[in-house]
Structure formats: structure tokens, C-alpha cells
Protein backbone atom coordinates (compact mmCIF):
# COMPACT_ATOMS: atom_id res chain seq x y z
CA UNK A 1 -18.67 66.03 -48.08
CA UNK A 2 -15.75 64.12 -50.33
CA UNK A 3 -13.92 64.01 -47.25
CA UNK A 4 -16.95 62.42 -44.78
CA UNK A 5 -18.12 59.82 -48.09
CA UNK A 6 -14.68 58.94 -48.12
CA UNK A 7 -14.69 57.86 -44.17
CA UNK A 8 -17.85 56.05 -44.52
CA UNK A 9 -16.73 53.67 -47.35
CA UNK A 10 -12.95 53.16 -45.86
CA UNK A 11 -15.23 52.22 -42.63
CA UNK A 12 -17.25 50.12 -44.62
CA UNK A 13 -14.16 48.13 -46.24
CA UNK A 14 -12.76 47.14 -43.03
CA UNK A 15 -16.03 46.06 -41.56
CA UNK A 16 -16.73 43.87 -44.64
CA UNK A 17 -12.61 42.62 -44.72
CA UNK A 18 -12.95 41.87 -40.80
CA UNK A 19 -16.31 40.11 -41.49
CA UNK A 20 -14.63 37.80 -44.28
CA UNK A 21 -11.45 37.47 -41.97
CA UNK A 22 -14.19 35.96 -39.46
CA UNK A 23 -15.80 33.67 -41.79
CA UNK A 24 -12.33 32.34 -43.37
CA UNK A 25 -10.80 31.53 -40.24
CA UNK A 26 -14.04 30.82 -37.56
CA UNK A 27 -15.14 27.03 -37.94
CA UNK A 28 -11.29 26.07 -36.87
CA UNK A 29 -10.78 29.18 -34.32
CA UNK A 30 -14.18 29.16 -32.86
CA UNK A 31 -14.03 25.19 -32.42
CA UNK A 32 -10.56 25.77 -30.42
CA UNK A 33 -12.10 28.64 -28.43
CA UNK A 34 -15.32 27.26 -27.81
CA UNK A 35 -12.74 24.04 -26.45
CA UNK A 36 -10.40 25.74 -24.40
CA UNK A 37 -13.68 27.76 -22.45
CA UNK A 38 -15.18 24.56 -21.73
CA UNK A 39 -11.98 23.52 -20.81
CA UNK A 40 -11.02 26.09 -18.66
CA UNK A 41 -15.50 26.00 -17.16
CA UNK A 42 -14.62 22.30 -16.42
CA UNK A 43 -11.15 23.09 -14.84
CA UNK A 44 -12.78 25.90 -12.98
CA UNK A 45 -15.55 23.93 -11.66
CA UNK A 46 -13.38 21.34 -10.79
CA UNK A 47 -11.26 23.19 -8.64
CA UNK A 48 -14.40 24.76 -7.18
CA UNK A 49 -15.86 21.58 -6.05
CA UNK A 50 -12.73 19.47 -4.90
CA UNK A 51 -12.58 21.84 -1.23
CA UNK A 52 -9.49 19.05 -0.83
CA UNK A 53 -7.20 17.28 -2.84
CA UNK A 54 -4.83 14.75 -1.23
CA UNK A 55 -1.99 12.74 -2.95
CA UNK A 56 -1.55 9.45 -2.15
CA UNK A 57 1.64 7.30 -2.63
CA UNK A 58 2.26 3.66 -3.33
CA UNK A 59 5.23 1.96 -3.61
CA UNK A 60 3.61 -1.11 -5.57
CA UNK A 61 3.21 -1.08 -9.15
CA UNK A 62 -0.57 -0.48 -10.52
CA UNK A 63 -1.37 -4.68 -10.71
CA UNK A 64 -0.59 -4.90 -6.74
CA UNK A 65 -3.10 -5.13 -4.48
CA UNK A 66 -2.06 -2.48 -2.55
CA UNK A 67 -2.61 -0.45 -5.73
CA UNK A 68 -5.93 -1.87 -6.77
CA UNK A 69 -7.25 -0.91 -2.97
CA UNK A 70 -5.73 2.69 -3.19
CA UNK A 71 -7.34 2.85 -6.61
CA UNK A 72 -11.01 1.72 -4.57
CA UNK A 73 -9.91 4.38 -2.06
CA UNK A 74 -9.98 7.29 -4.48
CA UNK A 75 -13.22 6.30 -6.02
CA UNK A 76 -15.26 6.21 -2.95
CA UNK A 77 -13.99 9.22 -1.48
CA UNK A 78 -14.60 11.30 -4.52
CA UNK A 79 -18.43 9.49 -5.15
CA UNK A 80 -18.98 9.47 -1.60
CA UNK A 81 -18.38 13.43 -1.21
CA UNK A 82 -19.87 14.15 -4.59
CA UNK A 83 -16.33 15.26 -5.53
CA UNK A 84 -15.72 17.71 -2.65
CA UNK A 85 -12.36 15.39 -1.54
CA UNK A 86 -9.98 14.44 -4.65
CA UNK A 87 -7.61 11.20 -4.08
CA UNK A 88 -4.42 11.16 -6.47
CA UNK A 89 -3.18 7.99 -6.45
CA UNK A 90 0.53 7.95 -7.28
CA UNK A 91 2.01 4.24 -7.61
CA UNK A 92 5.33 3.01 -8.55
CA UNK A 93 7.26 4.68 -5.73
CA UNK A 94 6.79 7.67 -7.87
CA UNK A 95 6.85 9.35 -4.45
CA UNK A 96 9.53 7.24 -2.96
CA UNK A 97 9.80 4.23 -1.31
CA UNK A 98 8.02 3.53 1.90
CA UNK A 99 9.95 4.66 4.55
CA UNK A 100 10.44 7.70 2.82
CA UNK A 101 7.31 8.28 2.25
CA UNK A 102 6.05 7.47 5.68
CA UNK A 103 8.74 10.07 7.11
CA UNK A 104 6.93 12.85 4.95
CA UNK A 105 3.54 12.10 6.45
CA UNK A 106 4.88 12.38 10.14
CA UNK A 107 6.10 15.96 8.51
CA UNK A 108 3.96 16.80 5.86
CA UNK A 109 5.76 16.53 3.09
CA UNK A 110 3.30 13.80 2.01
CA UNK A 111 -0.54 13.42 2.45
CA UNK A 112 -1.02 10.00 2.28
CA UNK A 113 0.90 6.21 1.61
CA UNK A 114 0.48 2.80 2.00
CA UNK A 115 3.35 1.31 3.68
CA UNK A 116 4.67 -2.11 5.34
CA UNK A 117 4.60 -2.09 9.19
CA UNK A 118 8.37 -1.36 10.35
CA UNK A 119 8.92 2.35 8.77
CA UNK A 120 5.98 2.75 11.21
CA UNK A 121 7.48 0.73 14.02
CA UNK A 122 10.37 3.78 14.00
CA UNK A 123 7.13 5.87 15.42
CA UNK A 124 5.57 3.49 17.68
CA UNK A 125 7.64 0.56 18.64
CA UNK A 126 4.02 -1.04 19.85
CA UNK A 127 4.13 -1.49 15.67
CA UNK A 128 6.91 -4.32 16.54
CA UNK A 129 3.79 -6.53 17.54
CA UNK A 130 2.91 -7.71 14.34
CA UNK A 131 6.53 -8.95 13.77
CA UNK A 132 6.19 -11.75 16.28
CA UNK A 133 6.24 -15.17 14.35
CA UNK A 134 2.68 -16.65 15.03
CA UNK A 135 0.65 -13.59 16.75
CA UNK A 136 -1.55 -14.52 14.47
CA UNK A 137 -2.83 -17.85 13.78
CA UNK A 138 -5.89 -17.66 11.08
CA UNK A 139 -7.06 -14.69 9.07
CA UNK A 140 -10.35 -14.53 11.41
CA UNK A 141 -8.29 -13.62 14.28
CA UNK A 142 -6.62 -10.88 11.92
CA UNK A 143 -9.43 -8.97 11.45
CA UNK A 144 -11.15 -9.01 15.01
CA UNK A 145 -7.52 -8.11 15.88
CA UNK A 146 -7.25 -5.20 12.94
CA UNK A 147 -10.87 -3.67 12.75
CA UNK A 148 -11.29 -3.63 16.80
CA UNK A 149 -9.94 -1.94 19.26
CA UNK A 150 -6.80 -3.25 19.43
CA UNK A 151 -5.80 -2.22 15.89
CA UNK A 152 -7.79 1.20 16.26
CA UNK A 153 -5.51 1.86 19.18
CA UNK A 154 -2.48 1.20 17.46
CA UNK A 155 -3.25 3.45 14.42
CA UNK A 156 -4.40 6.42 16.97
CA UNK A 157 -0.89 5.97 18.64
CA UNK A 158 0.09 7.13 15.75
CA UNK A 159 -0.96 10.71 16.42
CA UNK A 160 1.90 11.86 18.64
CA UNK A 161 4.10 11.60 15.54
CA UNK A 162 2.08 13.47 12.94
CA UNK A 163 0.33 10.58 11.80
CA UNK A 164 -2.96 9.71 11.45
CA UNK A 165 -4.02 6.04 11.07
CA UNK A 166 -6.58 5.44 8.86
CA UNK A 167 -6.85 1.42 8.18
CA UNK A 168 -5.49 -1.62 7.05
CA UNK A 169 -4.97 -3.28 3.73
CA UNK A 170 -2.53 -6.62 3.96
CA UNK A 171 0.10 -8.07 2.66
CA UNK A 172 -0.49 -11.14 4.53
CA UNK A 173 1.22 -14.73 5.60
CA UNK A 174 4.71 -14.99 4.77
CA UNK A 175 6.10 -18.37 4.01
CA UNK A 176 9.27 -19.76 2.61
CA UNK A 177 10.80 -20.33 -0.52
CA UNK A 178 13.81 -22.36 -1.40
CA UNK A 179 16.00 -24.31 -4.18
CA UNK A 180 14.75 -27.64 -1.76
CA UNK A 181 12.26 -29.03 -0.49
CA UNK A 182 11.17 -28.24 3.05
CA UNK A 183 9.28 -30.76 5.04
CA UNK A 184 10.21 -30.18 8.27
CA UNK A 185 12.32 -27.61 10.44
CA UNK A 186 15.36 -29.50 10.00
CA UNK A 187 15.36 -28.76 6.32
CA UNK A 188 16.49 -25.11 6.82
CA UNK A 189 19.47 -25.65 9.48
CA UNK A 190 22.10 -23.26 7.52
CA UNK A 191 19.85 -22.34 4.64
CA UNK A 192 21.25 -19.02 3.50
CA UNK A 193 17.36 -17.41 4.16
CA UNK A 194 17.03 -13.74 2.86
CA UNK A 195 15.09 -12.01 5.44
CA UNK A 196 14.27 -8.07 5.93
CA UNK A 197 16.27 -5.84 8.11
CA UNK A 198 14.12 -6.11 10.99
CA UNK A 199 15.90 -7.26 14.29
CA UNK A 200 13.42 -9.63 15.58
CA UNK A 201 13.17 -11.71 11.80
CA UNK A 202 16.93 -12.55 12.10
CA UNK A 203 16.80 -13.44 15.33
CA UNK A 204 13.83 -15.45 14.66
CA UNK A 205 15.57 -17.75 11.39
CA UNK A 206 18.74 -17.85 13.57
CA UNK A 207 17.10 -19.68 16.67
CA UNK A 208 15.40 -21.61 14.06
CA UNK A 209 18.60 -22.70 12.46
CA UNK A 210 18.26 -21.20 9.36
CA UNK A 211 21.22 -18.30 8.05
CA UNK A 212 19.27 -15.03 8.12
CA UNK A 213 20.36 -12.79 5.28
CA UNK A 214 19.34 -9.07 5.50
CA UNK A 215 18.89 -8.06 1.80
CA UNK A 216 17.34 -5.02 0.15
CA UNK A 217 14.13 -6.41 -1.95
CA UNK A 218 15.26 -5.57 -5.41
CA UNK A 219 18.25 -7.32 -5.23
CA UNK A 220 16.32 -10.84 -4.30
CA UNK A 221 15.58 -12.26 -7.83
CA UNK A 222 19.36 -12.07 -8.95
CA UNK A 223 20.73 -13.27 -5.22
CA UNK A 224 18.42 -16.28 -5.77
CA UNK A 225 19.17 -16.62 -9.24
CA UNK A 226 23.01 -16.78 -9.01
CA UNK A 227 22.79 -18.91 -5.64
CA UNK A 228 23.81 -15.82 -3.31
CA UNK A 229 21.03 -16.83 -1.36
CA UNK A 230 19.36 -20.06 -0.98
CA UNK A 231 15.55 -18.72 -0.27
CA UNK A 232 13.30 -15.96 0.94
CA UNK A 233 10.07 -15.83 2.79
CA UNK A 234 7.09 -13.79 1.64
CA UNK A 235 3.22 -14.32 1.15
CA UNK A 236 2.47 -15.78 -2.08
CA UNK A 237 0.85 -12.75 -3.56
CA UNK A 238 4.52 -11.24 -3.22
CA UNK A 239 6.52 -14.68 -4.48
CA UNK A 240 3.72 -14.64 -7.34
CA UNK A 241 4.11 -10.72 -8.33
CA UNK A 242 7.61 -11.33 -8.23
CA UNK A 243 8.25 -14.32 -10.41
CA UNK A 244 9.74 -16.04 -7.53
CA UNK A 245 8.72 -18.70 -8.63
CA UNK A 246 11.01 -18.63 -11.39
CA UNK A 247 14.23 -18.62 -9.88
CA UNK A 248 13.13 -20.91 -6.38
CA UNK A 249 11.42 -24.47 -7.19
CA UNK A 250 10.05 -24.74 -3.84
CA UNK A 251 7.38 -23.44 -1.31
CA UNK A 252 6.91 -24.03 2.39
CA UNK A 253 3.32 -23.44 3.64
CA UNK A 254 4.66 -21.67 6.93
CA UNK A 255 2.54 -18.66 7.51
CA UNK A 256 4.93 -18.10 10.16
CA UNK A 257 4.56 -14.17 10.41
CA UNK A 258 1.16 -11.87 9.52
CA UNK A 259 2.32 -8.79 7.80
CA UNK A 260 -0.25 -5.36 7.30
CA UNK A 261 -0.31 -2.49 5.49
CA UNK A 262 -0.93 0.61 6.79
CA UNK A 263 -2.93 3.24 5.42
CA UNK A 264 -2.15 6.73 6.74
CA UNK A 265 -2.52 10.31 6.59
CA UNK A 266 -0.39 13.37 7.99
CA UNK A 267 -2.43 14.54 10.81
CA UNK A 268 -2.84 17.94 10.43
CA UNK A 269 -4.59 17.93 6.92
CA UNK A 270 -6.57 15.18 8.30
CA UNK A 271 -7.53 17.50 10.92
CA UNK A 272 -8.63 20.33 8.33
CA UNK A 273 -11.47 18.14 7.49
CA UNK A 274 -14.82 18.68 8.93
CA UNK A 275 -15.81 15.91 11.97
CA UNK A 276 -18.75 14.66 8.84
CA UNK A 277 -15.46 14.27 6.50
CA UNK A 278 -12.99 12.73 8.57
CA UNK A 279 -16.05 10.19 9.52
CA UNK A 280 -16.23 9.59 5.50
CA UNK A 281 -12.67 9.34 4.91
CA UNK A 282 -12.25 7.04 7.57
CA UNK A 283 -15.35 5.20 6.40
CA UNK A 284 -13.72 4.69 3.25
CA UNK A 285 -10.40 4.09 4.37
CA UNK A 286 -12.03 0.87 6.02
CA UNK A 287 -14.14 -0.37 3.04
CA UNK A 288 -11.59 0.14 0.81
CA UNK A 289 -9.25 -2.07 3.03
CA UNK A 290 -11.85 -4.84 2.80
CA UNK A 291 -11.77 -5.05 -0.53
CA UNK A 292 -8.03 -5.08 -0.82
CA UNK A 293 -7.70 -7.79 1.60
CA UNK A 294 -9.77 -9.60 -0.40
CA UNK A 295 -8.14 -9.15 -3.55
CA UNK A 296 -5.08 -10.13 -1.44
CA UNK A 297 -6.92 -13.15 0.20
CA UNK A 298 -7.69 -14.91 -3.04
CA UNK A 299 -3.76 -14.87 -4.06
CA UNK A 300 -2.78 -15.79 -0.81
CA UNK A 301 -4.53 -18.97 -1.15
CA UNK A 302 -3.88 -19.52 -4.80
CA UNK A 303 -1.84 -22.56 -4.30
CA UNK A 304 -3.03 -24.20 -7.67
CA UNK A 305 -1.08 -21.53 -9.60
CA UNK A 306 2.30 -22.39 -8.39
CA UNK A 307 1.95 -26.22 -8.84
CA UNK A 308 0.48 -25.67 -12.55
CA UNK A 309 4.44 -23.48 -12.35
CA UNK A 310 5.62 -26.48 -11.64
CA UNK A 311 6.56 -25.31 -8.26
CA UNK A 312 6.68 -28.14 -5.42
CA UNK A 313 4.35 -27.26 -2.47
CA UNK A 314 5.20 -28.42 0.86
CA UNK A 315 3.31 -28.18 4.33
CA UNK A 316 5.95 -28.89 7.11
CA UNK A 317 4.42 -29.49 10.90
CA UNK A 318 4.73 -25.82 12.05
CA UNK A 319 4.79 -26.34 15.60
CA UNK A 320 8.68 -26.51 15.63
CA UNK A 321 8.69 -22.90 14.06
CA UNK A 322 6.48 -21.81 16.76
CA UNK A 323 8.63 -23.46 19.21
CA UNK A 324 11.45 -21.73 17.67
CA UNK A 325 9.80 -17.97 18.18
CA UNK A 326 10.51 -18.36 22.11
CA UNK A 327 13.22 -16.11 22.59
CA UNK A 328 11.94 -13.32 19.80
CA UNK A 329 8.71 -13.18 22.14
CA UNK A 330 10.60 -12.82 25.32
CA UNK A 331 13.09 -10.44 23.98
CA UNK A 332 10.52 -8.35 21.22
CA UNK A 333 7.29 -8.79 23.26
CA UNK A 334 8.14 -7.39 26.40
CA UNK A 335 6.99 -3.63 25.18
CA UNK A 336 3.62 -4.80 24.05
CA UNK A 337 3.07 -7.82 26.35
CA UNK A 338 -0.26 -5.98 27.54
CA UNK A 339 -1.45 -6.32 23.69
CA UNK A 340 -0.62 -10.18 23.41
CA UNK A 341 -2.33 -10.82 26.43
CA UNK A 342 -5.22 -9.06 24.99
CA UNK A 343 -5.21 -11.32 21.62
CA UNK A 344 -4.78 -14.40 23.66
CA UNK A 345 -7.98 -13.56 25.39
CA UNK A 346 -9.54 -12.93 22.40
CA UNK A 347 -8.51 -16.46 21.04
CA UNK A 348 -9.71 -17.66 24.07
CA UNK A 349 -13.48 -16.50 23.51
């Protein structure tokens, strides 16, 4: 009987020390465990929901427009399938730069990017067509050009390398930049004109008498800066996001070459999707490229900003410059002659 009394009341002690252990110690542990569940509910319901999740890569810092439309991308994808698809924006060539990224689509490395038009020209040399100086005369014929069946064509042609096409956002008209003023074509004869490493572009500034230099973006500022080069050409959203402006006094309104952005996908995750989701995601694709080329358009126009900079506008006659593209369309158009014809008899409508 000692021996069984005994038992009860040692029983009894730990029950009661475990109770006060509880007490002492339970606001802060059963706040952190009550956390960490609903943590772990919301992760778990998360992952339930999101049946796909899909990074996507920009090379533009988060304030481009390219970023902002990505951004727009994400959130109607994920409202629009009540969270089913997840979007994971990635800017600040986080991912790598665009042709690298582009490359991992075609092999799935990489879901999705934004990127320029010639890393996708390496694919599809029918890409080449948007590197022809004046293609494109006014930002209506862009977009029944882009968001018809021209541009739809283009973007499925992308297929047969792993890629699918989904819109596009814009960069938009390039013009020119200098440390003088440009009124007229004769202003650039020898100007020492950075220019991308695209075939047709040099061959383009050299029949116009200009000095084509090819030149790796980030080293632009500091060429201009120490007189390495004596201008660039780029839309004004670029010279603006840039501080071009800074280092080059002058801008020539030349809109002499139209420059998109592609939005793609690697095919074969696009083709996981349901037909209903690829419609969405392709739905989105497109609405969110309106909106960027909107928030593109209003730079693109800004001219006001640049002459409160104390920047010196010019509009030279740009005939010359078109005259000047002659050769480029001989020698670059002849593999997508059949598309030009079908732009000029769209302009002709």
C-alpha cells in the first residue's frame, strides 16, 4: 500500500510540474507554434493551388517598362486562374542577360523572358524583319502589324526551336543621340555612331555615312563620356533610363528603326497546360503587352523632359535616312520579302 501511495503522488508531482512547465513557457511557445502551422497551412495550400509555377526573367531593372509589364503579367495570370498558375518575375538579369536567357527557353533551362528581337533572330532569321530601317512608319501600323497575323506567325515560327511565342511588349523608335546637333543627314558623315552588333545596323549607318561602332551596352555611358564614341541611337525611354542625356547634349527625332520585345515561353511547359490555360496565358500575355506599350508609349513621346534637361531636340527631314536603307533592304530583306510585301499592302488599305 506504501509502495502504490507512493506511485500515485510521484505521478501526481510530474503531472502538476509538467502542467506549470506548460503555463510558464505557453503564451511565447504556443504563439510560435500556432505561427509556424498557419505557416506551414498557408504554404501547403499554396502549393496545392498553384498546379504551375513558371519563372520569368528580365533583363531590365524593376522601373523599366519591360519590368512594369512582366509585373502586369504575373498579376493577371495568378487573378485570372484564381491562383492555379504562379508567375515569378525575376528582373535585373538575375537570370542572365537576354540571349542567355532566350537560349534556355529553346532548351528549358528557363520558363519564360522578355528579350530584344536578335537573340531570337538566331532561331528564325524571319526575326531579321524588324531590323529594316523604316518597316515601320507610325505606331498604328505597329500594332496591326504585331497583334495580326503577321506577328502571330512570326511568334508560332518560333515553335520548331522550343519556343513558344506568346506576345509583344516594345521597346520602340530608336533615334540618335550626339555631342552635335543633327539637322540633316549630312550632320553624321563620320560620326563615330555606337550601334549594336547586328549586321544589317552597321551596314545601315555606313551607307548613311555615319562610323558604325559595335559596342556592348554597358560600356556606352563611359565611351560617350570620355569621347570614345561620338553618339548612340536608342528610343527615348532607353536614352531617358539611361541618363543619356547626361553625357550627349543632343537628340535627333529619327525613328529610323522599330524595335519589339518578345515575350516567350519554352514550349513544352507551355504545352503541359490545358487548351482553357494556354488560351488564358496567352490572353494575358496580350493584355499585359498593351499595357506595357503604353507605359512605353508615353516615354517615347516625352520630348518635354529632355528639353527641361536642357537637351537640344532636333527633327532632321528623314527621307535621306530612308533613302539610305536601300542596300540593307536588298541585301537583309530578301529572306522575308513575302512579309514586306504583306505590310506594304497593309499600308496600302
Amino acid at each position: 500500500m506504501k509502495k502504490l501511495i507512493a506511485f500515485v503522488l510521484a505521478v501526481g508531482l510530474v503531472l502538476s510540474l509538467a502542467a506549470c512547465g506548460g503555463q510558464t513557457n505557453g503564451t511565447t511557445k504556443g504563439a510560435d507554434a500556432d505561427t509556424t502551422k498557419s505557416a506551414d497551412t498557408d504554404t501547403t495550400a499554396a502549393s496545392q493551388q498553384a498546379e504551375h509555377t513558371y519563372q520569368l526573367g528580365v533583363a531590365q531593372e524593376d522601373s523599366n517598362p519591360y519590368s512594369q509589364g512582366a509585373y502586369y503579367f504575373e498579376k493577371l495570370v495568378e487573378e485570372k486562374s484564381n491562383g492555379r498558375i504562379q508567375i515569378e518575375v525575376i528582373t535585373a538579369g538575375a537570370l542572365g542577360g537576354e540571349e542567355d536567357m532566350t537560349e534556355g527557353v529553346s532548351i528549358g533551362t528557363h520558363d519564360m523572358c522578355l528579350t530584344s528581337n536578335a537573340p531570337l533572330a538566331v532561331f528564325d532569321e524571319r526575326f531579321s524583319l524588324f531590323d529594316l530601317p523604316f518597316i515601320f512608319t507610325s505606331i498604328d501600323q505597329v500594332d496591326v502589324v504585331l497583334d495580326g497575323e503577321i506577328g502571330r506567325g512570326l511568334l508560332d515560327g518560333l515553335e520548331s526551336s522550343g519556343i513558344k511565342g506568346l506576345s509583344y511588349f516594345e521597346n520602340g523608335f530608336r533615334n540618335i543621340t550626339s555631342n552635335k546637333p543633327i539637322n540633316s543627314i549630312d550632320d553624321i558623315k563620320g560620326m563615330k555612331l555606337r550601334t549594336m552588333s547586328n549586321p544589317s545596323h552597321v551596314q545601315y549607318w555606313k551607307d548613311a555615312g555615319a562610323n558604325p561602332t559595335p559596342m556592348t551596352w554597358g560600356e556606352v555611358y563611359t565611351a560617350l563620356q570620355q569621347g570614345t564614341i561620338d553618339g548612340q541611337e536608342n528610343p527615348l525611354l532607353a536614352i531617358k533610363g539611361n541618363k543619356i542625356y547626361e553625357v550627349n547634349k543632343y537628340i535627333a527625332m529619327t525613328q529610323h528603326v522599330y524595335t519589339p520585345v518578345e515575350l516567350i515561353m519554352n514550349l513544352n511547359k507551355f504545352n503541359e497546360l490545358s487548351a482553357d490555360d494556354q488560351k488564358l496565358l496567352l490572353d494575358c500575355a496580350q493584355e499585359a503587352a498593351v499595357y506595357e506599350r503604353g507605359i512605353a508609349r508615353e516615354i517615347n513621346v516625352d520630348v518635354k523632359f529632355f528639353t527641361d534637361m536642357g537637351i537640344t531636340v532636333t527633327y532632321p527631314d528623314v527621307a535621306p535616312f530612308q533613302a539610305a536603307a536601300a542596300n540593307v533592304w536588298k541585301e537583309y530583306g530578301a529572306n522575308v520579302q513575302d512579309l514586306i510585301e504583306q505590310i506594304q499592302a497593309l499600308n496600302n488599305k
